[in-house]
C-alpha atoms as a PDB file:
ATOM      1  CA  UNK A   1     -10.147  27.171   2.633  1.00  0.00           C
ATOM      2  CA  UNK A   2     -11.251  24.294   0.568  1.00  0.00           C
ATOM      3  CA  UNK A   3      -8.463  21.346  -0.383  1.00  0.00           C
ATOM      4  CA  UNK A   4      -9.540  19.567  -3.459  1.00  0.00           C
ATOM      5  CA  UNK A   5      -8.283  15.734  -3.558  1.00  0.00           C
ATOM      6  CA  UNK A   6      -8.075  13.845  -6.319  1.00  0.00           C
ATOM      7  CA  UNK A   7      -8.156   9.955  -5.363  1.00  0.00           C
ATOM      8  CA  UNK A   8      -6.821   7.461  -8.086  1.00  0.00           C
ATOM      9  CA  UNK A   9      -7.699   4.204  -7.728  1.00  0.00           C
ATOM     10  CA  UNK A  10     -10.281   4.674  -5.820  1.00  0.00           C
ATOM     11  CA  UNK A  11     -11.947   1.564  -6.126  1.00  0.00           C
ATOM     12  CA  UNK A  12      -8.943  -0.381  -4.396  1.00  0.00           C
ATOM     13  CA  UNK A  13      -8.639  -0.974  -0.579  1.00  0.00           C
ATOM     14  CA  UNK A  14      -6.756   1.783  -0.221  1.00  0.00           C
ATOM     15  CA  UNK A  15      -8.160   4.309  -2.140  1.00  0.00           C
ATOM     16  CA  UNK A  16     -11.643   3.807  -0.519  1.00  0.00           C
ATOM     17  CA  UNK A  17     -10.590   4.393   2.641  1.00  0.00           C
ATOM     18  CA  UNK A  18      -8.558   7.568   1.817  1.00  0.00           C
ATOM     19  CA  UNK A  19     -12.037   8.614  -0.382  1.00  0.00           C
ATOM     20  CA  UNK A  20     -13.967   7.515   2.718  1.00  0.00           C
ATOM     21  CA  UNK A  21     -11.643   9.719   5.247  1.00  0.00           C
ATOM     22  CA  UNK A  22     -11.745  12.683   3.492  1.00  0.00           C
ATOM     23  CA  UNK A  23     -15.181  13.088   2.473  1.00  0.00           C
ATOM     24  CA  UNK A  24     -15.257  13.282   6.848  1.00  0.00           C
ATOM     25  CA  UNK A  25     -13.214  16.451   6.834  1.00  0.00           C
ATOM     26  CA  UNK A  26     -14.779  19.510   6.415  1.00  0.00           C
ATOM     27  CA  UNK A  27     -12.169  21.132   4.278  1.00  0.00           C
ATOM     28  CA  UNK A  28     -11.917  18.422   1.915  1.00  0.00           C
ATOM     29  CA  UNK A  29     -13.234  18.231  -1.327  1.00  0.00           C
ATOM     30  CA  UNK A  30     -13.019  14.848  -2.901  1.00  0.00           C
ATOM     31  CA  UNK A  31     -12.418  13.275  -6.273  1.00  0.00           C
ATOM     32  CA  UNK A  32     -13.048   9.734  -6.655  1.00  0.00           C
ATOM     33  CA  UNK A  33     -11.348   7.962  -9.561  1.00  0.00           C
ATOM     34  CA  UNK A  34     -11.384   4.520  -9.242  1.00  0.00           C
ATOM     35  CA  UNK A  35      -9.373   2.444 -12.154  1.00  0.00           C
ATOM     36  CA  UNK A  36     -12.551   1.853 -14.471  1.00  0.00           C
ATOM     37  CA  UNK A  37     -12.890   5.885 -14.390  1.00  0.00           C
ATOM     38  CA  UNK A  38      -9.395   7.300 -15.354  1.00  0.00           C
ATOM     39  CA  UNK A  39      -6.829   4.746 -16.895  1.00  0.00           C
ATOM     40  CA  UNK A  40      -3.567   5.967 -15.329  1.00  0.00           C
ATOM     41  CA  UNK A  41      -1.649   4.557 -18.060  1.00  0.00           C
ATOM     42  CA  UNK A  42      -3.507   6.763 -20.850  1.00  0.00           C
ATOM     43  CA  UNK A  43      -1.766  10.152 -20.444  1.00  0.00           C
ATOM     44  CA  UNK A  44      -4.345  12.343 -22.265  1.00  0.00           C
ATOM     45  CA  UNK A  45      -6.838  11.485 -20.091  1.00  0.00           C
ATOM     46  CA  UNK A  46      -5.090  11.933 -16.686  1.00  0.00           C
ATOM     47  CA  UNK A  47      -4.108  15.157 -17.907  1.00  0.00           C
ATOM     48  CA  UNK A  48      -7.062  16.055 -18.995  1.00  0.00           C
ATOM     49  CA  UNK A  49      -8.783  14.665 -15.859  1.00  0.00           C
ATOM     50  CA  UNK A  50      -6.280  16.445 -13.867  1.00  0.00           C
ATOM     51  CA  UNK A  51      -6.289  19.989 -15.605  1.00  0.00           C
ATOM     52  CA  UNK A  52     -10.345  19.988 -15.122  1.00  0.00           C
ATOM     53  CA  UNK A  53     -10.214  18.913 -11.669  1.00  0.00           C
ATOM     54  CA  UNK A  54      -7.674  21.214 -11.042  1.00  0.00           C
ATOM     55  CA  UNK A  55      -7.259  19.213  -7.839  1.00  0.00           C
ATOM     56  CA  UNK A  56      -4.197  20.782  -4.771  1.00  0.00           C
ATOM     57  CA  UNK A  57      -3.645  17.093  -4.030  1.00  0.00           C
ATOM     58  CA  UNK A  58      -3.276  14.044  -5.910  1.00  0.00           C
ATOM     59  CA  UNK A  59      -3.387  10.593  -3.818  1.00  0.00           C
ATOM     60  CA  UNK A  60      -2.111   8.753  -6.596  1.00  0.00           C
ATOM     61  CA  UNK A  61      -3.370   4.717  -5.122  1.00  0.00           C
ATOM     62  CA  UNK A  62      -3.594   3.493  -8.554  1.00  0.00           C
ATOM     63  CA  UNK A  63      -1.760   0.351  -9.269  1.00  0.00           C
ATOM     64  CA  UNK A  64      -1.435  -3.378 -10.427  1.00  0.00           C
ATOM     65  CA  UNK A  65      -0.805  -5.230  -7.381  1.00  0.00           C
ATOM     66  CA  UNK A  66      -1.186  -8.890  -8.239  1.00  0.00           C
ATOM     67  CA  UNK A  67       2.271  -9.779  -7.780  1.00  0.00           C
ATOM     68  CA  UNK A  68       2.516 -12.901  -9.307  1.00  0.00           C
ATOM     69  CA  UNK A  69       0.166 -11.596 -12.605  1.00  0.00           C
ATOM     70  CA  UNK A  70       2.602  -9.002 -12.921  1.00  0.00           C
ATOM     71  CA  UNK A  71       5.550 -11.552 -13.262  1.00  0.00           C
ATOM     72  CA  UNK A  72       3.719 -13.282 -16.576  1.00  0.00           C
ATOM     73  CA  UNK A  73       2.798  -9.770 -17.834  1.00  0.00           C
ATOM     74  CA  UNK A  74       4.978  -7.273 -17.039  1.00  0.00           C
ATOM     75  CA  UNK A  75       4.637  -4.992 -19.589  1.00  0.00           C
ATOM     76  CA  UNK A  76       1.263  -4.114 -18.456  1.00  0.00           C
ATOM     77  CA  UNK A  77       2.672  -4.007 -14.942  1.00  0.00           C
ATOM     78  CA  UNK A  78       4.934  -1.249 -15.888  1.00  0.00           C
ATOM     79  CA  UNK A  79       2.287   0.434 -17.916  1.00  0.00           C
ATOM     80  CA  UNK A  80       0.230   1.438 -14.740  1.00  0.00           C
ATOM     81  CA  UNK A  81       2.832   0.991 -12.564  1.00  0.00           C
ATOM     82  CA  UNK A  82       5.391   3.199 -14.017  1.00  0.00           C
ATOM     83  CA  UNK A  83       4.317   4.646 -17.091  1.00  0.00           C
ATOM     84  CA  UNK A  84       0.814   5.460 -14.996  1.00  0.00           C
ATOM     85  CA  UNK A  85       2.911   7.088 -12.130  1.00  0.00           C
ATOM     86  CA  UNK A  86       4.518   9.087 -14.772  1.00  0.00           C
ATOM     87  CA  UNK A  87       1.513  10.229 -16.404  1.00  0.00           C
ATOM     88  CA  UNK A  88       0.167  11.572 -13.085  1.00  0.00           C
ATOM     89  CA  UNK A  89       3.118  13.404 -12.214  1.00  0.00           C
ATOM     90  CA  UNK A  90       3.122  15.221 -15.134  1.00  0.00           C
ATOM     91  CA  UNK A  91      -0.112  16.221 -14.306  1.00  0.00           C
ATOM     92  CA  UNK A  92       0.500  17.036 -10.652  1.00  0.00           C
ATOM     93  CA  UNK A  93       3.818  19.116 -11.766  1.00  0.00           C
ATOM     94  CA  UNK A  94       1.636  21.250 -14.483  1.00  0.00           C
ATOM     95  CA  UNK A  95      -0.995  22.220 -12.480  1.00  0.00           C
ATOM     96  CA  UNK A  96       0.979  22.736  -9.501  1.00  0.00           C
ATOM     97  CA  UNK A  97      -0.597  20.060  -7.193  1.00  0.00           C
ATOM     98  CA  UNK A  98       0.830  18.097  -4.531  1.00  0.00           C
ATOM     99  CA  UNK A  99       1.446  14.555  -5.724  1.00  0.00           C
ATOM    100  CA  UNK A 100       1.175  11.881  -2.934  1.00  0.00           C
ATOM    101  CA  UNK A 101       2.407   8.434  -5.022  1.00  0.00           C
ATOM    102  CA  UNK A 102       2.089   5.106  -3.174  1.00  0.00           C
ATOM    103  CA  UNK A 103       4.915   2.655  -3.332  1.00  0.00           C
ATOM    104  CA  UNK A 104       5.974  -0.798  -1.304  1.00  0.00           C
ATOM    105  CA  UNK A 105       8.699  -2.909   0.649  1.00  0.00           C
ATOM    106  CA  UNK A 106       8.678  -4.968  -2.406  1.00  0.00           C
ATOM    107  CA  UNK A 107      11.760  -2.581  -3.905  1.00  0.00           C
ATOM    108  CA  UNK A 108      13.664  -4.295  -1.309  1.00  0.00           C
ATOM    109  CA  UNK A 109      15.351  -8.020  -1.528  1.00  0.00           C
ATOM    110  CA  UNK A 110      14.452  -8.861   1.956  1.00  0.00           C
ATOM    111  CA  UNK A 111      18.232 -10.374   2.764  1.00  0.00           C
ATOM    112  CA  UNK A 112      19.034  -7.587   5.718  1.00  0.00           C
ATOM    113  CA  UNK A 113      18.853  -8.205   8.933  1.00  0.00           C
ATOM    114  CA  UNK A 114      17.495  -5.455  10.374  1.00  0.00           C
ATOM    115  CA  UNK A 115      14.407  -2.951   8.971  1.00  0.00           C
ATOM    116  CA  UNK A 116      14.838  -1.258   5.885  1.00  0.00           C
ATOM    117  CA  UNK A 117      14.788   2.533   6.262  1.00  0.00           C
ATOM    118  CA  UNK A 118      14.387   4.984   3.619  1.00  0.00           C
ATOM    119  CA  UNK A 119      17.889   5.759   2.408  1.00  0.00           C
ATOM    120  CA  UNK A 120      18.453   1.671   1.921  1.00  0.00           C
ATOM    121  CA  UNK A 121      19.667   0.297  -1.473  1.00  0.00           C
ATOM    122  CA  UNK A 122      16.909  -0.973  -3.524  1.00  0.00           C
ATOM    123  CA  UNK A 123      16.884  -4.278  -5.092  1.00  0.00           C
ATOM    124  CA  UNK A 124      13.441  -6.023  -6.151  1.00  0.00           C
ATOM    125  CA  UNK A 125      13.271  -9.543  -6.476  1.00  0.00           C
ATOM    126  CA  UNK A 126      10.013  -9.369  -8.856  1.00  0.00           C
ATOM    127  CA  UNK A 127       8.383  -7.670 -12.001  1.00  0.00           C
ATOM    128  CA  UNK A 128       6.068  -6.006  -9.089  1.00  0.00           C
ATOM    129  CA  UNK A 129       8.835  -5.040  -7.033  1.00  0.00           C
ATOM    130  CA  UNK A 130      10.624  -2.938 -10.116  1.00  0.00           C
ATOM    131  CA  UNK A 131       7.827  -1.525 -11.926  1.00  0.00           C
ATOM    132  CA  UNK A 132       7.081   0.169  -8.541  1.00  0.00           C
ATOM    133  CA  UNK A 133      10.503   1.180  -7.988  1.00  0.00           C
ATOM    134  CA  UNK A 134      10.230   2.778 -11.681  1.00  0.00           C
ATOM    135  CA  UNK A 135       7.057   4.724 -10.217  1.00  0.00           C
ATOM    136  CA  UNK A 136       8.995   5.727  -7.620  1.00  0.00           C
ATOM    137  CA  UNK A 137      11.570   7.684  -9.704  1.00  0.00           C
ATOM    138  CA  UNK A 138       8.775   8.612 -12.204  1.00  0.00           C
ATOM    139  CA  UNK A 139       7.453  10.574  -9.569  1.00  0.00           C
ATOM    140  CA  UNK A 140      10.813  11.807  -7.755  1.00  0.00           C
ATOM    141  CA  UNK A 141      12.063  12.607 -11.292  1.00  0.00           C
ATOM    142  CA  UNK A 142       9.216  14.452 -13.110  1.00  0.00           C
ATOM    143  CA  UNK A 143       7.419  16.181 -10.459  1.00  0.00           C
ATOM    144  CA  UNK A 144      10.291  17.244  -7.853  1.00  0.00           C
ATOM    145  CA  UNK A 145       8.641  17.499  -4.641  1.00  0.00           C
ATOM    146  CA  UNK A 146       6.690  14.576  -4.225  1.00  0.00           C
ATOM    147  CA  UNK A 147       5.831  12.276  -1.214  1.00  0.00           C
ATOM    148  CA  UNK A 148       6.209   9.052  -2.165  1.00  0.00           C
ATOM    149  CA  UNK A 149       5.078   6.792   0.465  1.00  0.00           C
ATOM    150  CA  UNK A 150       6.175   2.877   1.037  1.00  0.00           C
ATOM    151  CA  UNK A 151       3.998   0.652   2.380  1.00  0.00           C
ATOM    152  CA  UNK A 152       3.561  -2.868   3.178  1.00  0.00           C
ATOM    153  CA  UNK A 153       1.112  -5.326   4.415  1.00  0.00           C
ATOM    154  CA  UNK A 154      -1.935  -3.671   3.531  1.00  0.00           C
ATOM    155  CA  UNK A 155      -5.043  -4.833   4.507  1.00  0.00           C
ATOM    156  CA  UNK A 156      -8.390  -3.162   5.902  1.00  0.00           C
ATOM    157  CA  UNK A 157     -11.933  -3.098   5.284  1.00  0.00           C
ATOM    158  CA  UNK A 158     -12.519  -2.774   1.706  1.00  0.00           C
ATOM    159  CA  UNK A 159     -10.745  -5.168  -1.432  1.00  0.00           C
ATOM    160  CA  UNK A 160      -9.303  -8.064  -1.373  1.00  0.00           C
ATOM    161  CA  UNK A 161      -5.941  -8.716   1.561  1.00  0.00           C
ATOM    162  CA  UNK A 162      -4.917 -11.247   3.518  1.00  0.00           C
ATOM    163  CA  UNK A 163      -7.091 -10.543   6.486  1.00  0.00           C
ATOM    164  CA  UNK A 164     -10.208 -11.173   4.571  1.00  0.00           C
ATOM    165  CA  UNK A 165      -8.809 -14.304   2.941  1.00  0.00           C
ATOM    166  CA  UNK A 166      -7.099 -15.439   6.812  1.00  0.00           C
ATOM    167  CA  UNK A 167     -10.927 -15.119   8.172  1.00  0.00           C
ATOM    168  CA  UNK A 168     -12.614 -17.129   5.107  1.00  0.00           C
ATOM    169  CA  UNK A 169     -10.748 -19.701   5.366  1.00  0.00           C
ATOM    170  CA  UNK A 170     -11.233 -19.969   9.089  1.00  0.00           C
ATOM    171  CA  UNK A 171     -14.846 -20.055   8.267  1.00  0.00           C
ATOM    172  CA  UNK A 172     -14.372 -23.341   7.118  1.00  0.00           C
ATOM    173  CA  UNK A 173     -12.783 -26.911   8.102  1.00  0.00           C
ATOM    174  CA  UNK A 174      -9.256 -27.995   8.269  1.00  0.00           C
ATOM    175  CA  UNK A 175      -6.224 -26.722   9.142  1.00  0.00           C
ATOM    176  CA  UNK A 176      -4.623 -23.194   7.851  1.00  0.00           C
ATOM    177  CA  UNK A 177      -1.183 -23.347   6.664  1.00  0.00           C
ATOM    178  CA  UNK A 178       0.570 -19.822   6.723  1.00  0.00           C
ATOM    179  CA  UNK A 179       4.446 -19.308   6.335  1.00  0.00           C
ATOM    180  CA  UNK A 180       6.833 -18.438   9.124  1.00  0.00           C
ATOM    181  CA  UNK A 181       9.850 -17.279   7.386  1.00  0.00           C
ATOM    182  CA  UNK A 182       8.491 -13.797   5.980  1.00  0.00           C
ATOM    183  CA  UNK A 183       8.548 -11.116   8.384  1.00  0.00           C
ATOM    184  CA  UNK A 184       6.911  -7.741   7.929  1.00  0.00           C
ATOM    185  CA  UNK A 185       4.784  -4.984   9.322  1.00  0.00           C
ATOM    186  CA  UNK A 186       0.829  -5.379   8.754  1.00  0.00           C
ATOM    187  CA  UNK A 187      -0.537  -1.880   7.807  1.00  0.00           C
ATOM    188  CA  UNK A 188      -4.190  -0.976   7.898  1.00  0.00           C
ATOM    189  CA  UNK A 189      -6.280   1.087   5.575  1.00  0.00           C
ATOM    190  CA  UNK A 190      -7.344   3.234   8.326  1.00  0.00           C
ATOM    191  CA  UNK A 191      -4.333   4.054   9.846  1.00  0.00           C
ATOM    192  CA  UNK A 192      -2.388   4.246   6.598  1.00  0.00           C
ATOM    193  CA  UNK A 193      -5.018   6.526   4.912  1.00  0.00           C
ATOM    194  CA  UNK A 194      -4.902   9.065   7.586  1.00  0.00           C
ATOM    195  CA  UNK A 195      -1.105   9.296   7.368  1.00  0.00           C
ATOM    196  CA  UNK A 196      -1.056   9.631   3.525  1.00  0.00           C
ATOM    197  CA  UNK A 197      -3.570  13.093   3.578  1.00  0.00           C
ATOM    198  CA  UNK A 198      -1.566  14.361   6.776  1.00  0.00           C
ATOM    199  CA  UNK A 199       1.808  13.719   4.320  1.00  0.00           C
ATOM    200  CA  UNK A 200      -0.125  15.615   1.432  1.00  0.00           C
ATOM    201  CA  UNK A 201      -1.331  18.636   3.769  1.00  0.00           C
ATOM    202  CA  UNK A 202       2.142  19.524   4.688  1.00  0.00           C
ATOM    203  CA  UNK A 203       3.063  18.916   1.150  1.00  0.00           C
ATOM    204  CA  UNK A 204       5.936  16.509   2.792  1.00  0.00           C
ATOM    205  CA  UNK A 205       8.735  16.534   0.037  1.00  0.00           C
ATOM    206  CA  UNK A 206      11.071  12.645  -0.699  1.00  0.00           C
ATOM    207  CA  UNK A 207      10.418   9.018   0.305  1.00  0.00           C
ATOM    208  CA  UNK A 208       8.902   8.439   3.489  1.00  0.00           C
ATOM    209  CA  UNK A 209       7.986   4.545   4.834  1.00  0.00           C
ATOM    210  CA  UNK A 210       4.760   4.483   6.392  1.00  0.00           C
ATOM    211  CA  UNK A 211       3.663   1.197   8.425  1.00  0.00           C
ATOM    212  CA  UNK A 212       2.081   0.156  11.540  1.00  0.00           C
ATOM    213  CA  UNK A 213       4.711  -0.582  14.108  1.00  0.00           C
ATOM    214  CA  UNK A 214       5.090  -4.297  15.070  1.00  0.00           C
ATOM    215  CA  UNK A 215       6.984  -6.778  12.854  1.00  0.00           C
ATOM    216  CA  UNK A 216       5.274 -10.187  12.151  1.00  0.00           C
ATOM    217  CA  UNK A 217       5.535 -13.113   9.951  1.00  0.00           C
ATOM    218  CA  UNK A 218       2.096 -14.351   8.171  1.00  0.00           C
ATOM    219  CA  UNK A 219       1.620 -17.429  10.441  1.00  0.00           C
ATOM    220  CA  UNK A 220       2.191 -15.193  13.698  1.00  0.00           C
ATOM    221  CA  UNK A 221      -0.575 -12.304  11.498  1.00  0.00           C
ATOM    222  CA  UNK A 222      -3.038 -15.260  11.096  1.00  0.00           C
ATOM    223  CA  UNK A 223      -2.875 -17.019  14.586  1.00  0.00           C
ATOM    224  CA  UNK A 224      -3.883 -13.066  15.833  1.00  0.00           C
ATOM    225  CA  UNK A 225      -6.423 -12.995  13.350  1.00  0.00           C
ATOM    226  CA  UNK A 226      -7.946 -16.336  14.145  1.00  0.00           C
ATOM    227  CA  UNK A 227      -7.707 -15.476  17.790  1.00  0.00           C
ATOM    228  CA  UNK A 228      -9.535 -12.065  17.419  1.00  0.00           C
ATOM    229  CA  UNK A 229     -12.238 -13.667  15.445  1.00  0.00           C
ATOM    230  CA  UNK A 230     -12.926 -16.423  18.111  1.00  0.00           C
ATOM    231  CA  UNK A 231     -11.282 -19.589  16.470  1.00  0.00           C
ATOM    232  CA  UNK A 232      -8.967 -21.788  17.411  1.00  0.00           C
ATOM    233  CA  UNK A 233      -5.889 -21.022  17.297  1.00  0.00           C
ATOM    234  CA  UNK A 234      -4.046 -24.579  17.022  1.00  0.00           C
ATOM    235  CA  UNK A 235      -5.928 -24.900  13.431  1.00  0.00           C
ATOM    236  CA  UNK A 236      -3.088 -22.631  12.207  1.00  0.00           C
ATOM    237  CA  UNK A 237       0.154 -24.402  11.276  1.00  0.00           C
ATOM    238  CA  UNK A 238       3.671 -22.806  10.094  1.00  0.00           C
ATOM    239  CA  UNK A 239       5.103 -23.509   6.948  1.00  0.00           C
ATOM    240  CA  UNK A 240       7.801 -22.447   5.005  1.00  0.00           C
ATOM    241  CA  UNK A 241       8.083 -20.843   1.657  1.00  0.00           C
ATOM    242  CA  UNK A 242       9.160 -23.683  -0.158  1.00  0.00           C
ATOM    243  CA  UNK A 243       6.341 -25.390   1.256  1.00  0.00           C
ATOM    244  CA  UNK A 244       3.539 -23.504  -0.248  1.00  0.00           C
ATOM    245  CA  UNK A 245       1.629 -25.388  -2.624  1.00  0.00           C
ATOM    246  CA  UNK A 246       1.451 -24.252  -5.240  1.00  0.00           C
ATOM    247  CA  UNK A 247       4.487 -22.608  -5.412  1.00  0.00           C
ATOM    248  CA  UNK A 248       3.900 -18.601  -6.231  1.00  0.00           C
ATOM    249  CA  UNK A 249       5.560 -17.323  -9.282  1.00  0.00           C
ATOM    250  CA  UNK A 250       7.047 -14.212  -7.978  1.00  0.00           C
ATOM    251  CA  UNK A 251       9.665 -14.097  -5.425  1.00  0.00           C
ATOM    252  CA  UNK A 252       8.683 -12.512  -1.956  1.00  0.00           C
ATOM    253  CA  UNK A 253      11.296 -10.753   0.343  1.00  0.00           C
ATOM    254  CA  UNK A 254      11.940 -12.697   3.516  1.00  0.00           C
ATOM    255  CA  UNK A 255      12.413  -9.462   5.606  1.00  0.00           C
ATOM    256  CA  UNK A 256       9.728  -7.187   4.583  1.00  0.00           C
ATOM    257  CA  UNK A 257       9.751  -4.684   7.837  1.00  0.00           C
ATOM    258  CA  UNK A 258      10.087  -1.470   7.034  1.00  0.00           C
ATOM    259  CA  UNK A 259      12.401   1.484   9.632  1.00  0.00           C
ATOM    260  CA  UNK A 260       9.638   4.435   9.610  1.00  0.00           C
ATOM    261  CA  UNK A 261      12.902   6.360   9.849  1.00  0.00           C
ATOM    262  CA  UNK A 262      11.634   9.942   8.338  1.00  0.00           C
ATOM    263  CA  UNK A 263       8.523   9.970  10.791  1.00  0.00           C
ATOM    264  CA  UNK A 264      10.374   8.982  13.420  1.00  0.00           C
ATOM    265  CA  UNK A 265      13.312  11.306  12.827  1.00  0.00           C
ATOM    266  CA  UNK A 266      10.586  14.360  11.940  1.00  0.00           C
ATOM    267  CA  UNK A 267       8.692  13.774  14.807  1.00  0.00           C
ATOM    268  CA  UNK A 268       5.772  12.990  13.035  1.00  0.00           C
ATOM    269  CA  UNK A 269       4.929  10.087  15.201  1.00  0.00           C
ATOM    270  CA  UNK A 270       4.659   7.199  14.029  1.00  0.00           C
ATOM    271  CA  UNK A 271       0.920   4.578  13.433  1.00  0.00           C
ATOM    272  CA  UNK A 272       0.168   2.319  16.402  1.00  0.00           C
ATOM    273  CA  UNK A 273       1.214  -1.255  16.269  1.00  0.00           C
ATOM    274  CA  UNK A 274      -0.909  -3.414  13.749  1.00  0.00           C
ATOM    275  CA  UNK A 275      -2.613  -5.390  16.752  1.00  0.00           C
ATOM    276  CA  UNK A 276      -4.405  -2.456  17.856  1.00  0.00           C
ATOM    277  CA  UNK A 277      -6.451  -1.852  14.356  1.00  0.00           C
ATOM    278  CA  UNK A 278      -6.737  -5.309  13.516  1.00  0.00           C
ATOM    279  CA  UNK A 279      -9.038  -5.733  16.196  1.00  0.00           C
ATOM    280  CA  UNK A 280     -11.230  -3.172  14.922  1.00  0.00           C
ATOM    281  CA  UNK A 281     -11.058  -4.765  11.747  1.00  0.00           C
ATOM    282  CA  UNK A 282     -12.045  -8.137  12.601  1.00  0.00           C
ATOM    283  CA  UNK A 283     -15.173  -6.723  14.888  1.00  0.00           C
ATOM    284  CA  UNK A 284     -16.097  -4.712  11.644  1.00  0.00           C
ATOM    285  CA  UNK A 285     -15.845  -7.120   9.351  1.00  0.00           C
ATOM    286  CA  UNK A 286     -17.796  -9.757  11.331  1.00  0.00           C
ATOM    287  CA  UNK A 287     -20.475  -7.453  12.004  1.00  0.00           C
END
């Protein structure tokens, strides 16, 4: 039997890798819609895109993740970010599909000591942080049943992430300056995307954190990076946040690791530790 899967925001780093994993299983039927395709934040036409798709799953990887845009304009944050996570939920709850809605560690403050799991009290520090949080009970709320997946760290092959930007810069002269006083779990595209179809096949009801296992901070991430690529690894210095020039708008969590409690606990299993994919990544995106 045939699974039809509609992708939104396909056109992200996450939602081409889900679009590019499924169209390599045989019982998969994909639906592409990247951002330019099906404004989530226009509810006619996600439900109209949805009720002629008819699709059993909806990866919903739409979103507005420039976090410090988002803190100068959040009302169009919360359009596709809550509003848009509405709008496919509706659709997902009247045609009886699975909805699969992507959320991130950025619903947390960052001030425990210890990894967040999912039953933790939320508290964003940023306009990003709450207009996903408002997805998140968009989608809890409206269409009971949902999997709605935190994430954090994401980088991969396709888009823009800090793994790309970690080996530009070491393509070039001087030193790298990355903090060391935000901690959090790197998650790849591939590993993440596999997780988030496996989570819609079972039709996997509630919040569920999905990372790979290892907690970092960015100045460890990029002295691995620069060391899988070849460099040198004294270029890259440690800095702290109130270092950064220029300073970032938004606020950033210092403790961004996230427990992958409900995997652990279900016996899911849980993704391999972020070292083992990033080499991949680096060897593919060097090729």
């Amino acid at each position: 039997m045939t699974l039809k899967v509609l992708v939104t925001g396909a056109g992200g780093q996450l939602g081409c890798e889900i679009s590019r994993l499924a169209s390599t299983q045989p019982d998969l039927e994909v639906i592409a819609a990247s951002s330019g395709e099906l404004d989530v934040g226009d509810r006619e036409a996600v439900l109209s895109a949805v009720g002629g798709h008819r699709p059993d799953l909806i990866v919903h990887a739409a979103a507005w993740t420039a976090v410090d845009a988002c803190e100068t304009d959040p009302g169009r944050a919360f359009r596709v970010n809550a509003l848009g996570t509405r709008n496919v939920a509706e659709a997902a709850e009247r045609h009886s599909a699975h909805l699969v809605s992507l959320s991130t560690d950025y619903v947390f403050d960052g001030t425990a000591s210890r990894p967040y799991n999912e039953w933790d009290q939320t508290n964003p520090l940023s306009v990003y942080g709450a207009s996903k949080l408002a997805g998140e009970r968009e989608a809890l709320s409206v269409c009971p049943g949902a999997t709605v997946v935190r994430t954090s760290w994401v980088c991969g092959a396709f888009g823009n992430n800090m793994l790309k930007t970690i080996l530009r810069l070491a393509a070039k002269d001087g030193p790298l300056r990355f903090v060391d006083d935000q901690v959090g779990c790197p998650t790849f595209t591939s590993d993440l995307a596999a997780m988030l179809l496996r989570l819609g096949r079972e039709r996997a009801p509630g919040i569920v954190h999905v990372t790979n296992q290892g907690a970092t901070s960015w100045y460890q991430f990029a002295t691995e990076v620069v060391i899988a690529s070849g460099g040198d690894r004294s270029r890259v210095q440690a800095i702290t946040t109130d270092q950064l020039q220029p300073p970032r708008p938004a606020p950033r969590p210092k403790n961004s690791v996230l427990d992958n409690a409900v995997l652990r606990l279900s016996g899911r299993g849980q993704l391999d530790d972020y070292r083992k994919p990033l080499s991949r990544a680096v060897k593919e995106l060097m090729v």
